[in-house]
C-alpha atoms as a PDB file:
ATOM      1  CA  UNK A   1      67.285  67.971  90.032  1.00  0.00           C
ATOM      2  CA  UNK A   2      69.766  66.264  88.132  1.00  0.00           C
ATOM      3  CA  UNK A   3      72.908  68.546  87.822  1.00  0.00           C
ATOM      4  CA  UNK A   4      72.282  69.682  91.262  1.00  0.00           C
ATOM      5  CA  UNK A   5      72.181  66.376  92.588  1.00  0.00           C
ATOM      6  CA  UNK A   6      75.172  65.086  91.360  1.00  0.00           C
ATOM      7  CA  UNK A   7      76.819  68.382  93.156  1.00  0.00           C
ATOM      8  CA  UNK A   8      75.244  68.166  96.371  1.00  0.00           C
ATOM      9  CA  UNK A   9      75.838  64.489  96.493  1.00  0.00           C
ATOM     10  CA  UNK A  10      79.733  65.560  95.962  1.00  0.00           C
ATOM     11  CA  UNK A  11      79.458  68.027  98.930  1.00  0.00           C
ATOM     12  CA  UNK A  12      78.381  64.776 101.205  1.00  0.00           C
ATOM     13  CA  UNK A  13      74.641  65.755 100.962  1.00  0.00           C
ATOM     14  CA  UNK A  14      71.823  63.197 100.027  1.00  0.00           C
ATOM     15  CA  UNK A  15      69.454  63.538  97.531  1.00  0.00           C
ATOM     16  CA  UNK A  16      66.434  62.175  95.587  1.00  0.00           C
ATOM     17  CA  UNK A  17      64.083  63.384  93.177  1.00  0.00           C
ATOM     18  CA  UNK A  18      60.591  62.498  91.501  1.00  0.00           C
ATOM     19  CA  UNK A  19      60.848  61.648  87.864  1.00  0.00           C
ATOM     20  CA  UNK A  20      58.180  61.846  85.437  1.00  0.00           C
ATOM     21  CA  UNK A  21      60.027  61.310  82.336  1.00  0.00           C
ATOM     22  CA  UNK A  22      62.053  58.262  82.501  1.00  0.00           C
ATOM     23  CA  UNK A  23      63.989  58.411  79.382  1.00  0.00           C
ATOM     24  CA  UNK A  24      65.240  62.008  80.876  1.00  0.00           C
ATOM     25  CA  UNK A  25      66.368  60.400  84.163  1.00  0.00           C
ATOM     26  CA  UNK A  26      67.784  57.562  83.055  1.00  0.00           C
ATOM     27  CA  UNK A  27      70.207  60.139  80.591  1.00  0.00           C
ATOM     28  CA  UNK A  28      70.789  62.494  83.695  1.00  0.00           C
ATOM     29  CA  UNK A  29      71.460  59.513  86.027  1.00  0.00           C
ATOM     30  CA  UNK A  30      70.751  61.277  89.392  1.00  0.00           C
ATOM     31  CA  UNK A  31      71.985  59.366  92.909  1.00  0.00           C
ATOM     32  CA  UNK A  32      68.361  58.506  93.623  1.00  0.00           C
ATOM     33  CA  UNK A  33      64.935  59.303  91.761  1.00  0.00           C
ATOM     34  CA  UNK A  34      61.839  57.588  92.443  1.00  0.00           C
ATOM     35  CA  UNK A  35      59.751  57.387  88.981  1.00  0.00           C
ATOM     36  CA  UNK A  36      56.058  57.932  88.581  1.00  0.00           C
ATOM     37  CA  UNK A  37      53.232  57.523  85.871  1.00  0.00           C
ATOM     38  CA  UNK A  38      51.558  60.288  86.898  1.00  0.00           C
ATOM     39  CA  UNK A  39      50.293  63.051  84.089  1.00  0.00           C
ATOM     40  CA  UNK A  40      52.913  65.585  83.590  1.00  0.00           C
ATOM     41  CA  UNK A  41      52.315  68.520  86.384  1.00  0.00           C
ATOM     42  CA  UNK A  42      51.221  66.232  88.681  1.00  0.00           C
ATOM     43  CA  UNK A  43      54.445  64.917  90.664  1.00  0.00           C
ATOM     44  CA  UNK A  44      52.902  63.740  93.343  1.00  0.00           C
ATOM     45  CA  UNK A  45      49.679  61.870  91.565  1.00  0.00           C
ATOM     46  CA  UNK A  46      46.252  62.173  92.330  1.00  0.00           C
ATOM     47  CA  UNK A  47      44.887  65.815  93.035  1.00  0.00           C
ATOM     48  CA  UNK A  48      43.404  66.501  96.856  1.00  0.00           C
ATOM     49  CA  UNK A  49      44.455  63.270  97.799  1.00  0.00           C
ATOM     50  CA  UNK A  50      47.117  64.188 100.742  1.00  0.00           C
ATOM     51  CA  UNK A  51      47.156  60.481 102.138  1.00  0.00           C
ATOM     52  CA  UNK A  52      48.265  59.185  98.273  1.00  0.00           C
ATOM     53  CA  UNK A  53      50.101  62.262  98.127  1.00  0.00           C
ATOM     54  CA  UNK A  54      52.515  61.209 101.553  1.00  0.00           C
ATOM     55  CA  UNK A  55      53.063  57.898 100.391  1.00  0.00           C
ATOM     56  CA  UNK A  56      54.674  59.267  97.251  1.00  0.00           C
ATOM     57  CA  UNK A  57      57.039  61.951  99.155  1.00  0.00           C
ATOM     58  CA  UNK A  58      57.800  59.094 101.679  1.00  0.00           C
ATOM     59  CA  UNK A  59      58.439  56.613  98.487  1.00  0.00           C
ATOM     60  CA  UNK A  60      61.412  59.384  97.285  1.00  0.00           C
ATOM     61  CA  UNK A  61      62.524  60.388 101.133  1.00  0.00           C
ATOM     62  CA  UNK A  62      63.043  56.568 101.632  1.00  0.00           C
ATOM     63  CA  UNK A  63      65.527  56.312  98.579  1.00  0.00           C
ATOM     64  CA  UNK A  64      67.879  58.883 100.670  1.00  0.00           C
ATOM     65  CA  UNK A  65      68.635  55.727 102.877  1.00  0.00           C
ATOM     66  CA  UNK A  66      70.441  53.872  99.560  1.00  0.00           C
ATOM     67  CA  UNK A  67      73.695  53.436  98.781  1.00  0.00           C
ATOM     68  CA  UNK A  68      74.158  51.868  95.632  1.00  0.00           C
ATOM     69  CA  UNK A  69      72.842  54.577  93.124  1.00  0.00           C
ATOM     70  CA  UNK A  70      72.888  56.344  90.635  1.00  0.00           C
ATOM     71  CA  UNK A  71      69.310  54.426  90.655  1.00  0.00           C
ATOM     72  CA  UNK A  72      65.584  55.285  89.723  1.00  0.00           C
ATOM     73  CA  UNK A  73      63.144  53.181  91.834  1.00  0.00           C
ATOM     74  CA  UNK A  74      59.661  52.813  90.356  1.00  0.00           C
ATOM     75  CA  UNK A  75      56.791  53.817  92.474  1.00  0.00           C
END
């Protein structure tokens, strides 16, 4: 996500990520990642939970509307 990003972004095209290792994102410094404290594997948190599951992919989609990255939101 983090090379990439920074190369789409140049290109004009937004985009945002999920972290799950901080320390990794904040070296990387993508435009946008949202950061969780999920277990690793689990990006979008709890197992068979789709409603939990949205709110975290809406979390990161609602990142692509900022401006003033390179920034990792917490979730």
């Amino acid at each position: 996500m983090g090379a990439l990003g920074h190369y789409l972004a140049r290109a004009g095209i937004a985009t945002t990520g999920i972290s799950l290792v901080r320390e990794h994102t904040e070296t990387i410094r993508p435009p946008r990642a949202l950061w969780v404290t999920f277990e690793l594997g689990r990006p979008l948190g709890i197992p068979d939970d789709a409603p939990f599951q949205r709110r975290v992919v809406k979390s990161a989609l609602d990142l692509l509307a900022r401006t003033d990255g390179p920034l990792i939101a917490d979730h």
